[in-house]
PDB file of N, CA and C in Angstrom:
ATOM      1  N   UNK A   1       0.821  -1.186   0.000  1.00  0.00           N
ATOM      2  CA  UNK A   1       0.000   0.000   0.000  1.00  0.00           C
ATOM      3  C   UNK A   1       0.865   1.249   0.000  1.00  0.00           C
ATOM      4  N   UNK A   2       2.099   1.281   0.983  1.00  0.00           N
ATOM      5  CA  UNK A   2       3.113   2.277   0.985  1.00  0.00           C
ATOM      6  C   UNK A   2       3.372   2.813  -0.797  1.00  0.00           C
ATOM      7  N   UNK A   3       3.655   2.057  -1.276  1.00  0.00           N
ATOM      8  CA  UNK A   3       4.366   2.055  -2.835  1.00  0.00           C
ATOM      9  C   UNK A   3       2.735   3.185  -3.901  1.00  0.00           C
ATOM     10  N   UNK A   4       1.525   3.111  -3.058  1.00  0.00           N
ATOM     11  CA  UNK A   4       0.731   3.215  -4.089  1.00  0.00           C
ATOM     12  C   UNK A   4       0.493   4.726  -3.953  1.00  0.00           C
ATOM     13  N   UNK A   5       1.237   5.715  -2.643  1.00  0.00           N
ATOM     14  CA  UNK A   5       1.222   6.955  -1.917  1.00  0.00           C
ATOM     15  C   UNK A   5       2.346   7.723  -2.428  1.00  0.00           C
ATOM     16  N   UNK A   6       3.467   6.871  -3.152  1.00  0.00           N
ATOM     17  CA  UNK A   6       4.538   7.582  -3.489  1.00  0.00           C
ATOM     18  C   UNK A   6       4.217   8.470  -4.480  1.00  0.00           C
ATOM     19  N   UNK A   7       3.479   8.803  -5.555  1.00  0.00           N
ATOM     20  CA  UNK A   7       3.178   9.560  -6.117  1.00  0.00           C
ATOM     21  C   UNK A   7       1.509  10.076  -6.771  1.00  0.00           C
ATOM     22  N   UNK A   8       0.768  10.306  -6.104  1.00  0.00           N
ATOM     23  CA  UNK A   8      -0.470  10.709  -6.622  1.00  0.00           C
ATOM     24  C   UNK A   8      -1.103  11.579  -5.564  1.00  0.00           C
ATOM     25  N   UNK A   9      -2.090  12.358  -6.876  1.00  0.00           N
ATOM     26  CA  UNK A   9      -2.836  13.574  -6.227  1.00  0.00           C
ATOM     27  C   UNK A   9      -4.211  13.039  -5.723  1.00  0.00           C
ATOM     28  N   UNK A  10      -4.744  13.688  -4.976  1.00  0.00           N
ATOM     29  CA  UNK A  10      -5.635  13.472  -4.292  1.00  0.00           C
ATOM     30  C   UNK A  10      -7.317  13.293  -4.743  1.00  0.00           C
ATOM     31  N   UNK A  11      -6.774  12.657  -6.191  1.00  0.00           N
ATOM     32  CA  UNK A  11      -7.863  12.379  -6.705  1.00  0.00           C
ATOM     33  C   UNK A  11      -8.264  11.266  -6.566  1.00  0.00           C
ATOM     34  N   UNK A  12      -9.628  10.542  -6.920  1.00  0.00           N
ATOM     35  CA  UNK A  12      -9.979   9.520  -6.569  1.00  0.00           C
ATOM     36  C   UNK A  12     -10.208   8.115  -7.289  1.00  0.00           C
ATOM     37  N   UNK A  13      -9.782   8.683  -8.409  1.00  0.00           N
ATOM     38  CA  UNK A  13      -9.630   8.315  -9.484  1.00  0.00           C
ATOM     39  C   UNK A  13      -8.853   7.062  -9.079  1.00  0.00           C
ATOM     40  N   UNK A  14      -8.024   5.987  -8.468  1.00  0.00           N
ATOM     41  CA  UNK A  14      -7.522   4.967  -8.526  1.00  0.00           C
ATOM     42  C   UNK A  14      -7.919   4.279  -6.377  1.00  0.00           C
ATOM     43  N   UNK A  15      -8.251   5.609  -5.735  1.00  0.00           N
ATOM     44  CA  UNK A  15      -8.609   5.522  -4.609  1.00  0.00           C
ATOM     45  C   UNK A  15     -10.085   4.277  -4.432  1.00  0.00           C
ATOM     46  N   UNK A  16     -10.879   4.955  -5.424  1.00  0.00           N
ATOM     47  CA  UNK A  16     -12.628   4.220  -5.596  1.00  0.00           C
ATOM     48  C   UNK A  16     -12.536   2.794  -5.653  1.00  0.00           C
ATOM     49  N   UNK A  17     -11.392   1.982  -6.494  1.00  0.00           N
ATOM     50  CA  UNK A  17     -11.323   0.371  -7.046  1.00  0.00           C
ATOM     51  C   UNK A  17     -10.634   0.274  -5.755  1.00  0.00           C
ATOM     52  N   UNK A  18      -9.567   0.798  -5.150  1.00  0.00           N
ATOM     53  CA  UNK A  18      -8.588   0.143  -4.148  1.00  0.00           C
ATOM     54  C   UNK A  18      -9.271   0.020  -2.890  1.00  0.00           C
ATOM     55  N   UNK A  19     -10.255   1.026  -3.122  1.00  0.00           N
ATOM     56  CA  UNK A  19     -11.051   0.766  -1.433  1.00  0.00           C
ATOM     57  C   UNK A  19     -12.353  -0.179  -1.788  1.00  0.00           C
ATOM     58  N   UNK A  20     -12.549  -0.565  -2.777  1.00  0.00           N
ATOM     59  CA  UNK A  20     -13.894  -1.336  -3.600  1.00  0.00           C
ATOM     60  C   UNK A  20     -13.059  -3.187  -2.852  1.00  0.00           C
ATOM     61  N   UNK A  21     -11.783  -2.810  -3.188  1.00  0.00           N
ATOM     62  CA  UNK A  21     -10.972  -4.311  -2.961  1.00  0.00           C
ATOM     63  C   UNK A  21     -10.945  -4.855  -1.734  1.00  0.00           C
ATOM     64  N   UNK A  22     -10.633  -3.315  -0.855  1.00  0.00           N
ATOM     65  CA  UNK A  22     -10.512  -4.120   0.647  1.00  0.00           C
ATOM     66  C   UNK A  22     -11.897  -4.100   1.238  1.00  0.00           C
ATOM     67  N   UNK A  23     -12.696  -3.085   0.386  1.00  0.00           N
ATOM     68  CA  UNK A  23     -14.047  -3.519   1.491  1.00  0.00           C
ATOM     69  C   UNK A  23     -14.498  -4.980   1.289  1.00  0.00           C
ATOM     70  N   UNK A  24     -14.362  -5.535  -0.283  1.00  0.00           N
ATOM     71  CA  UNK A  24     -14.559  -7.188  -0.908  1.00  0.00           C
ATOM     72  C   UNK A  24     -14.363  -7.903   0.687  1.00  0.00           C
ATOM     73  N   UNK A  25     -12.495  -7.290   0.885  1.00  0.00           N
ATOM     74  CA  UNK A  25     -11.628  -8.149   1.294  1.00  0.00           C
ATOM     75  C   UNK A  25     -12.170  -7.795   3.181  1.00  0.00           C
ATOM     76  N   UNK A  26     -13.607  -7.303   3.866  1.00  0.00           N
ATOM     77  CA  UNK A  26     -13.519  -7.170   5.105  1.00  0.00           C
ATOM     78  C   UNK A  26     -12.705  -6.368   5.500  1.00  0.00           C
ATOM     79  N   UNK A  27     -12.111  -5.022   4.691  1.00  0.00           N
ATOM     80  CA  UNK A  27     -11.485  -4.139   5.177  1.00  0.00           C
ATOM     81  C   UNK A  27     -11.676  -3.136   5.305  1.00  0.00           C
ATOM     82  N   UNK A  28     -13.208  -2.386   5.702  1.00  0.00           N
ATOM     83  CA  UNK A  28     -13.736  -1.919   5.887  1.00  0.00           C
ATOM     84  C   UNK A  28     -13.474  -0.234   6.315  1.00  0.00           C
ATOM     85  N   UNK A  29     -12.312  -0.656   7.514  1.00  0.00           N
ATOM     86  CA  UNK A  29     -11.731   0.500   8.086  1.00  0.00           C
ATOM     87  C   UNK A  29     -10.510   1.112   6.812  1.00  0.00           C
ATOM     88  N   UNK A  30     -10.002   0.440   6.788  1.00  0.00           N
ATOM     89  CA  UNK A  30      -8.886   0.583   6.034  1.00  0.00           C
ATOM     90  C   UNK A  30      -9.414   1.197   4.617  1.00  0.00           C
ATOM     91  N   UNK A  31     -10.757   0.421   4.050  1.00  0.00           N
ATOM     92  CA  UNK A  31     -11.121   1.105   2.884  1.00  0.00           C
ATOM     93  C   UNK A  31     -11.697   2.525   3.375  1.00  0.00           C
ATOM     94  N   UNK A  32     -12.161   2.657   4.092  1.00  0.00           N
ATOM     95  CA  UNK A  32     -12.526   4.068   4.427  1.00  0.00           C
ATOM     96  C   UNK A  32     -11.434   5.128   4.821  1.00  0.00           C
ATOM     97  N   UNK A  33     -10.343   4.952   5.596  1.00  0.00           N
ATOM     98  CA  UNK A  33      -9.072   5.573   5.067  1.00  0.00           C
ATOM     99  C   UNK A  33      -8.687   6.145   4.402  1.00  0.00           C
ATOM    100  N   UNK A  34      -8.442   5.172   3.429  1.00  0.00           N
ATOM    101  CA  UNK A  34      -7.823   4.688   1.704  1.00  0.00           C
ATOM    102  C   UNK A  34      -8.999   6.369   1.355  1.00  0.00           C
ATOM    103  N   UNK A  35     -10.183   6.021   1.175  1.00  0.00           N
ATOM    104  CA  UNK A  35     -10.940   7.368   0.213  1.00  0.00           C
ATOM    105  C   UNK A  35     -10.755   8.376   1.069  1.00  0.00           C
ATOM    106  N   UNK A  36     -10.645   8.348   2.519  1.00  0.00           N
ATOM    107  CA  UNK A  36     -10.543   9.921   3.136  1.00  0.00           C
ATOM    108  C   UNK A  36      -9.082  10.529   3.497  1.00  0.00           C
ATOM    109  N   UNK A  37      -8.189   9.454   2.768  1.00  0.00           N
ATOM    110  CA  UNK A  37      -6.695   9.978   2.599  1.00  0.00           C
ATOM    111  C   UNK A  37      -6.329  11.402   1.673  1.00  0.00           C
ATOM    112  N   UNK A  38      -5.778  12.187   2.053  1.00  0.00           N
ATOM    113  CA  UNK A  38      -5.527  13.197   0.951  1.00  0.00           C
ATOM    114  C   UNK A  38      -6.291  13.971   0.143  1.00  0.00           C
ATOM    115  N   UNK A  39      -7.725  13.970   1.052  1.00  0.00           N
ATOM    116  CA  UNK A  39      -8.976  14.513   0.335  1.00  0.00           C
ATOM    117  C   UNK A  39      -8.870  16.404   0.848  1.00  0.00           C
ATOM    118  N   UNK A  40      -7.761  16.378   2.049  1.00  0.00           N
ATOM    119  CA  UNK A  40      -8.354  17.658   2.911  1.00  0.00           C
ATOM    120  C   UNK A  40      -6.316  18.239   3.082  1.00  0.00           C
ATOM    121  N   UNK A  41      -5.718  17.386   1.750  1.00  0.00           N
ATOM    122  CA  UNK A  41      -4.112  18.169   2.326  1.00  0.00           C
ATOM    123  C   UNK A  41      -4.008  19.133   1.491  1.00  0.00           C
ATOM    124  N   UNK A  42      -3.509  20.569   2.292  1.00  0.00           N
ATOM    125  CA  UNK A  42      -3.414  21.318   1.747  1.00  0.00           C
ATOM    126  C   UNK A  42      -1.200  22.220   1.868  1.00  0.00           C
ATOM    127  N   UNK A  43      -1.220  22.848   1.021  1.00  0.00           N
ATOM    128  CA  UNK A  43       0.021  23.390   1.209  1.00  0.00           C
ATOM    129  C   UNK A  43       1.154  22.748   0.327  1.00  0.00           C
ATOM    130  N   UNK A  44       2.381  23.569  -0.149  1.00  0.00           N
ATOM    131  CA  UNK A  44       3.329  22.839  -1.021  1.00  0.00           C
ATOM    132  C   UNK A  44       3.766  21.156  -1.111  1.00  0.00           C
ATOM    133  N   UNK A  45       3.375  20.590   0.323  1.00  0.00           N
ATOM    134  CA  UNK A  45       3.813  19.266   0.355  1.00  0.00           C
ATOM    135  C   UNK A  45       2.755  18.266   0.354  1.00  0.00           C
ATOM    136  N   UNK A  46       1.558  18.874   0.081  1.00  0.00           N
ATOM    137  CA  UNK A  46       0.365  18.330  -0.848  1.00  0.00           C
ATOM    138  C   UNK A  46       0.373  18.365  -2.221  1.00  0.00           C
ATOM    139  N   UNK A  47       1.287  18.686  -3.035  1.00  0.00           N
ATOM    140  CA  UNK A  47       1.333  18.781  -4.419  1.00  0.00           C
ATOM    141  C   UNK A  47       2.034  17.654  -4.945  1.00  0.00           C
ATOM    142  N   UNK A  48       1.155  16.716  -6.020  1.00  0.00           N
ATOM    143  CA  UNK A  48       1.727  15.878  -6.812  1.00  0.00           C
ATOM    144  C   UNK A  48       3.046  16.138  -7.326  1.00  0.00           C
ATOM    145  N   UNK A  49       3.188  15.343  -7.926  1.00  0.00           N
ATOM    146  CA  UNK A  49       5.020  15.767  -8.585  1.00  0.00           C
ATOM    147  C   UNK A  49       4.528  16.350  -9.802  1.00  0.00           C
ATOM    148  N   UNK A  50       3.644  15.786 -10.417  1.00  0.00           N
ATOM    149  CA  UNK A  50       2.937  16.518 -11.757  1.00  0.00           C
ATOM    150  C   UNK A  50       2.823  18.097 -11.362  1.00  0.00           C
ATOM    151  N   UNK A  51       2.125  18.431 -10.661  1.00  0.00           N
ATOM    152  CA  UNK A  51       1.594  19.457  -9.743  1.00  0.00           C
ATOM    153  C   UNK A  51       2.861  20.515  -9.491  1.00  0.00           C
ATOM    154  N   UNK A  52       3.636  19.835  -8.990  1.00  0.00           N
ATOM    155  CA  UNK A  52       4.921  20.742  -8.401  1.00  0.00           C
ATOM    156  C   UNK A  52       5.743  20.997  -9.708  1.00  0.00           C
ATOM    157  N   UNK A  53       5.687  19.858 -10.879  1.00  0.00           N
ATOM    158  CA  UNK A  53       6.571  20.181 -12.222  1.00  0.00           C
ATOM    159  C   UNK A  53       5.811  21.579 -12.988  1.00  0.00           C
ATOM    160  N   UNK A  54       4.317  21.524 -12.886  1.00  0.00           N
ATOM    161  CA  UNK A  54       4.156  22.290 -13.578  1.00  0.00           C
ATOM    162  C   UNK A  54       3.973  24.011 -12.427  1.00  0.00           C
ATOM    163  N   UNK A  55       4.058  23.773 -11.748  1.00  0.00           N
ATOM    164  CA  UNK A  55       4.224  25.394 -10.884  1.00  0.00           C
ATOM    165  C   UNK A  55       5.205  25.694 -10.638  1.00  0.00           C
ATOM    166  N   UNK A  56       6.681  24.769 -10.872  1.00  0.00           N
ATOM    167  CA  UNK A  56       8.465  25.210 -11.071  1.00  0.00           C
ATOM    168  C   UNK A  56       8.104  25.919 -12.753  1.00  0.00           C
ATOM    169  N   UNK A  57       7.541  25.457 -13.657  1.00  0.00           N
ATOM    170  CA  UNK A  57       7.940  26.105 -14.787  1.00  0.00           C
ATOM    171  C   UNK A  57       6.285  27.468 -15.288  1.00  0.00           C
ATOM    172  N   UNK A  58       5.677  27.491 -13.932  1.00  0.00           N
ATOM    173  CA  UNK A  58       4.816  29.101 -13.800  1.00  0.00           C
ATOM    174  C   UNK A  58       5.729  29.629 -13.363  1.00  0.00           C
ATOM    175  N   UNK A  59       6.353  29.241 -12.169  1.00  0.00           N
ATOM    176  CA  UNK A  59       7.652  30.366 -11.592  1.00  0.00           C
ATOM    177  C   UNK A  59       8.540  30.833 -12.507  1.00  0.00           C
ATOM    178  N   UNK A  60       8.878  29.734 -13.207  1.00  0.00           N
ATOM    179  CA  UNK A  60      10.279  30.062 -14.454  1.00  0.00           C
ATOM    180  C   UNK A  60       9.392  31.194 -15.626  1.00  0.00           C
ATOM    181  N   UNK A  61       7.689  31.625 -15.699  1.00  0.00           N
ATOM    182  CA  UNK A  61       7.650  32.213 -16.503  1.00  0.00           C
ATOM    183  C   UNK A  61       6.754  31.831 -17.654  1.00  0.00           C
ATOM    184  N   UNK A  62       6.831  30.579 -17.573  1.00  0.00           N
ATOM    185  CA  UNK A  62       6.248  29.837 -18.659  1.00  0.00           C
ATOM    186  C   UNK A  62       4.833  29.703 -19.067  1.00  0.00           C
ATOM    187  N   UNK A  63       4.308  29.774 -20.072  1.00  0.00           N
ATOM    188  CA  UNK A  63       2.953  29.950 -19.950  1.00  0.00           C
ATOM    189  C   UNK A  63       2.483  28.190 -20.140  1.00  0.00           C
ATOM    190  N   UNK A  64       0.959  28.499 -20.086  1.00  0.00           N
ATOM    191  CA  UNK A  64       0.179  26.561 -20.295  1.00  0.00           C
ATOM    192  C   UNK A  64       0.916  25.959 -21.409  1.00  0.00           C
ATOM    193  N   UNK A  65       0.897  26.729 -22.993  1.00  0.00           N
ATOM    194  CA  UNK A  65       1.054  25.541 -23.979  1.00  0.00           C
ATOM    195  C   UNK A  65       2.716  25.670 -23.948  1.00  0.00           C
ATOM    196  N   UNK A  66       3.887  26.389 -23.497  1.00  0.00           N
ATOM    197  CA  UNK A  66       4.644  26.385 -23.315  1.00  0.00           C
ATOM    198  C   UNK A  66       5.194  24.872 -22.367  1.00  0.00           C
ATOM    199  N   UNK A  67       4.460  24.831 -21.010  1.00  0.00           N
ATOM    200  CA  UNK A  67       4.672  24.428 -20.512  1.00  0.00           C
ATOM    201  C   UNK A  67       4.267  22.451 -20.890  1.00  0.00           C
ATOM    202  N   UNK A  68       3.088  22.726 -21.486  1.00  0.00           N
ATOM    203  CA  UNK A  68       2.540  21.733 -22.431  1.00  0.00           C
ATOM    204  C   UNK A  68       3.536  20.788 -22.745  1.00  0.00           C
ATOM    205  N   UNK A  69       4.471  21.708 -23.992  1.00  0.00           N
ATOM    206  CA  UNK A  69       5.564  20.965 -24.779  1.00  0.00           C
ATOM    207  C   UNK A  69       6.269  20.618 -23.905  1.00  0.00           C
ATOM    208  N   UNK A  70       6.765  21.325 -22.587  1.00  0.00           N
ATOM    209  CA  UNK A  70       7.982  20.707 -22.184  1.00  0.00           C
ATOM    210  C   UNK A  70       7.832  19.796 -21.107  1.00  0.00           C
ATOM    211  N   UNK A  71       6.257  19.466 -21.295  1.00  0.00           N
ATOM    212  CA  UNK A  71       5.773  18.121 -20.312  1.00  0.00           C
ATOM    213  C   UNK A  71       5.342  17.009 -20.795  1.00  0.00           C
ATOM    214  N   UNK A  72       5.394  17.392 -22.161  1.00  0.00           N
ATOM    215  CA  UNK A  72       5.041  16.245 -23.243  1.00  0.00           C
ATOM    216  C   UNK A  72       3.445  16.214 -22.841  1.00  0.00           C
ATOM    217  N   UNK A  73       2.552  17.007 -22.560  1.00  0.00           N
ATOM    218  CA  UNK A  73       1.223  16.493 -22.155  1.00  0.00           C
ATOM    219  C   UNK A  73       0.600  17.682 -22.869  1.00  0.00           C
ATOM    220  N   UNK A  74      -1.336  17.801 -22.467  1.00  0.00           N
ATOM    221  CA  UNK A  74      -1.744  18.723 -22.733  1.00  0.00           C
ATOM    222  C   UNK A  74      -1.816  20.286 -22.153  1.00  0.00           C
ATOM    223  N   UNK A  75      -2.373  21.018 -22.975  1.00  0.00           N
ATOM    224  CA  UNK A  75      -2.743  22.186 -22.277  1.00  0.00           C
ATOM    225  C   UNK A  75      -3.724  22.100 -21.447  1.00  0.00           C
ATOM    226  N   UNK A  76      -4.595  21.404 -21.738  1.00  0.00           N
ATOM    227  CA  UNK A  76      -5.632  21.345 -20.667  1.00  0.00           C
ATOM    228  C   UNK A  76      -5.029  20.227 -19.235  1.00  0.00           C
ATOM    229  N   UNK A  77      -3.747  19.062 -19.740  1.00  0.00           N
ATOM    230  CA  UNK A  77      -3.209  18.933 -18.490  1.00  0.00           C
ATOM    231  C   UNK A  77      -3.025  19.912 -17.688  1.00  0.00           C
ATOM    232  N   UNK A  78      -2.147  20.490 -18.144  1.00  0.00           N
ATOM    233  CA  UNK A  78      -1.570  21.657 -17.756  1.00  0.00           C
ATOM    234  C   UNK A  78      -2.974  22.795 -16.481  1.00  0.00           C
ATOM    235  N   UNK A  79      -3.610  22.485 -17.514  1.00  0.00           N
ATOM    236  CA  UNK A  79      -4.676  23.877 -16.268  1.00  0.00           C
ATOM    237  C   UNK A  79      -5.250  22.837 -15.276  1.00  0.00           C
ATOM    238  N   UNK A  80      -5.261  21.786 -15.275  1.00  0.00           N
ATOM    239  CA  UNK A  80      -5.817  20.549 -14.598  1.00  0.00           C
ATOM    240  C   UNK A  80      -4.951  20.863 -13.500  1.00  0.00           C
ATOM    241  N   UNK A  81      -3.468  20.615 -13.680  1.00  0.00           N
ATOM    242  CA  UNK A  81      -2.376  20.497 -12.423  1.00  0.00           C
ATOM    243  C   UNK A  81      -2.441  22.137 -11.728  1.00  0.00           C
ATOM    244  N   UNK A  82      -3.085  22.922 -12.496  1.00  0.00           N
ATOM    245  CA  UNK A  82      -2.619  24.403 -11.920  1.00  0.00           C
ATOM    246  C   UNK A  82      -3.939  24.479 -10.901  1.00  0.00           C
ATOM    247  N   UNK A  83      -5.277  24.530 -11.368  1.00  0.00           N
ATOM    248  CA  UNK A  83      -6.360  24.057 -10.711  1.00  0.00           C
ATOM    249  C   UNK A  83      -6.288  23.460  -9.362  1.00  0.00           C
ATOM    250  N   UNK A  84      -5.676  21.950  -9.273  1.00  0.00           N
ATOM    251  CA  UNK A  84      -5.531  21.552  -7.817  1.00  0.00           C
ATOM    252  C   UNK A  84      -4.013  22.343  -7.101  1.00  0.00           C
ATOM    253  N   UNK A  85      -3.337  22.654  -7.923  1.00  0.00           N
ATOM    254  CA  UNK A  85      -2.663  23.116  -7.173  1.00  0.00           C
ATOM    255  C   UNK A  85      -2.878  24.337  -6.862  1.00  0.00           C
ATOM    256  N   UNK A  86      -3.109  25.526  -6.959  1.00  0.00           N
ATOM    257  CA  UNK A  86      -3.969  26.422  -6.828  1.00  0.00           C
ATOM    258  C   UNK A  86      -4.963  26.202  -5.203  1.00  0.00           C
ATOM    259  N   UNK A  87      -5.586  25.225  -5.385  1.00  0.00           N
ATOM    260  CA  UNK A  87      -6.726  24.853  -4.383  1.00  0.00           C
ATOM    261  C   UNK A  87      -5.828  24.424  -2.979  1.00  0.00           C
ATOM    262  N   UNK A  88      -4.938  23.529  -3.568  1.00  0.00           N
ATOM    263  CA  UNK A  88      -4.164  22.867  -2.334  1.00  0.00           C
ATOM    264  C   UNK A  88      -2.965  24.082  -2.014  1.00  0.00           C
ATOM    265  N   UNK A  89      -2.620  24.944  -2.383  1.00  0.00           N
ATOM    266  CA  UNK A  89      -1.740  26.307  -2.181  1.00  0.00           C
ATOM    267  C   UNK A  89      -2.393  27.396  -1.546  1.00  0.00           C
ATOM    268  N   UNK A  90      -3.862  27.528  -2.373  1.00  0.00           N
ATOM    269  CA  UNK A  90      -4.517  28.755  -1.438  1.00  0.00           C
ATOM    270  C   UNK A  90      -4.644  29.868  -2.062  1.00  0.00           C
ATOM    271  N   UNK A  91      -4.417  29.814  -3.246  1.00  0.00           N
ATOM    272  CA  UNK A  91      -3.878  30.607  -3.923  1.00  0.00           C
ATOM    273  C   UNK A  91      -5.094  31.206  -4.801  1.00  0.00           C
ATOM    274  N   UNK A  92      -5.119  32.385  -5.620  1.00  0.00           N
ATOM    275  CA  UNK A  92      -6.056  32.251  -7.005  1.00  0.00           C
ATOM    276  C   UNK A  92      -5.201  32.204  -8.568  1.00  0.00           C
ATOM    277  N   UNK A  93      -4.364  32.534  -8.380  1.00  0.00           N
ATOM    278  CA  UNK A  93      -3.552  32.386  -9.831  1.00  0.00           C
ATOM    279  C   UNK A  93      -2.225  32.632  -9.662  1.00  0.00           C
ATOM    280  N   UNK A  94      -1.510  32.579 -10.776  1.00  0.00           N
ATOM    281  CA  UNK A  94       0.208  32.565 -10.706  1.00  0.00           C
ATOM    282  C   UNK A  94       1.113  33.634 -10.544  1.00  0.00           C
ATOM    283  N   UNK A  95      -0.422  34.682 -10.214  1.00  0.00           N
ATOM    284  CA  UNK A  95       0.563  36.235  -9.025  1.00  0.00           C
ATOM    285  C   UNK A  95       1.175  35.346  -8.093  1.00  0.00           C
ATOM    286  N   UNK A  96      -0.116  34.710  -7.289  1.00  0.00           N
ATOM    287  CA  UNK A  96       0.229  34.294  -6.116  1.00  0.00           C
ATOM    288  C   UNK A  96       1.142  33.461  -5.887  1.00  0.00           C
ATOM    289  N   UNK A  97       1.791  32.515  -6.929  1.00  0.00           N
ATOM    290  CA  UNK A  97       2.318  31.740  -6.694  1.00  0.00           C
ATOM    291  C   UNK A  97       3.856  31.771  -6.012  1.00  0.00           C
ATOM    292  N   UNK A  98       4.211  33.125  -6.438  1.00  0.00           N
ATOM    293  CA  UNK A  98       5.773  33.672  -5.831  1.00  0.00           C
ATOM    294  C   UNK A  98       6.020  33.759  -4.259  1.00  0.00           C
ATOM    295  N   UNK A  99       4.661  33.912  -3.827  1.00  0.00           N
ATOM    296  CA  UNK A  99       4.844  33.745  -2.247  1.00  0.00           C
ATOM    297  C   UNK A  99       4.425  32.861  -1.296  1.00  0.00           C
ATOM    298  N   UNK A 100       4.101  31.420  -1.915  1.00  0.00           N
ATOM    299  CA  UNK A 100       4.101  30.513  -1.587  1.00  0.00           C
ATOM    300  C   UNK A 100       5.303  29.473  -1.689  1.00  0.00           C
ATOM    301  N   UNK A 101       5.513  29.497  -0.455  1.00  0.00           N
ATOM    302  CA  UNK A 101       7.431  28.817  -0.468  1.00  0.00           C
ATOM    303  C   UNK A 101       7.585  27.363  -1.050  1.00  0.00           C
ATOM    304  N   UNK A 102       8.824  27.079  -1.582  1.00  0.00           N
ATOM    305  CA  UNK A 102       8.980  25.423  -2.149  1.00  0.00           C
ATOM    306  C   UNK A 102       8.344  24.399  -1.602  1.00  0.00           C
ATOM    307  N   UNK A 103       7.795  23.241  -1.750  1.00  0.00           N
ATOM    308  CA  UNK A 103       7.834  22.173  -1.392  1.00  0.00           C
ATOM    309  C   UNK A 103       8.912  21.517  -1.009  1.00  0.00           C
ATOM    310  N   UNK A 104       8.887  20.658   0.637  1.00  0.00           N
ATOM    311  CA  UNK A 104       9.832  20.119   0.883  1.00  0.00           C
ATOM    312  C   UNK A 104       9.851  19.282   0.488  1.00  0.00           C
ATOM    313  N   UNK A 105       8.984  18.301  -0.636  1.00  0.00           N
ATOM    314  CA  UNK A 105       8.655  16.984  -0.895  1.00  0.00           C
ATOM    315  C   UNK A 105       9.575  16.798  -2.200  1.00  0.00           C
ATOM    316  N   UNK A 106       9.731  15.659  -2.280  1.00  0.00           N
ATOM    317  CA  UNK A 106      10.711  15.286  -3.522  1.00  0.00           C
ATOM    318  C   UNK A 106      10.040  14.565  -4.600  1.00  0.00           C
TER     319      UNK A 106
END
């Protein structure tokens, strides 16, 4: 379960089947956990790595489809990761983002 925390945002998107498994499996507590994990973290060390890649290159300047190419993904990725991160920062847009300090997370 450790291995499945190392990298994802707090969407629920892979949370819904994994807690579907242990409730199967009489794990009742644990599945309820599992969905109320990471629903309420907020601040730089709540940010996906997706999340944190794309608000190092708002800081550097960069705009969405800029940032697009150099993530190999979409633009609308792109406003997707700014969106929760945004929410989990506190923030409303990428004024704000200069005074919200690094993530200690790797």
């Amino acid at each position: 379960m450790a291995a499945w925390r190392m990298d994802v945002s707090s969407s629920l998107t892979w949370r819904a089947p994994a807690a579907e498994a242990l409730f199967s499996l009489g794990e009742g507590e644990r599945a309820a956990a599992l969905l109320a994990e990471g629903t309420d973290r907020k601040g730089p060390d709540a940010l996906s790595a997706a999340e944190r890649r794309v608000v190092r290159l708002v800081r550097r300047g960069l705009g969405n489809r800029e940032i697009a190419e150099e993530l190999f993904v979409t633009a609308s990725t792109v406003e997707q990761h700014l969106t929760r991160a945004y929410r989990k920062l506190g923030v409303r847009g990428r004024a704000e983002l200069a005074a919200v300090p690094e993530t200690t997370a790797h």
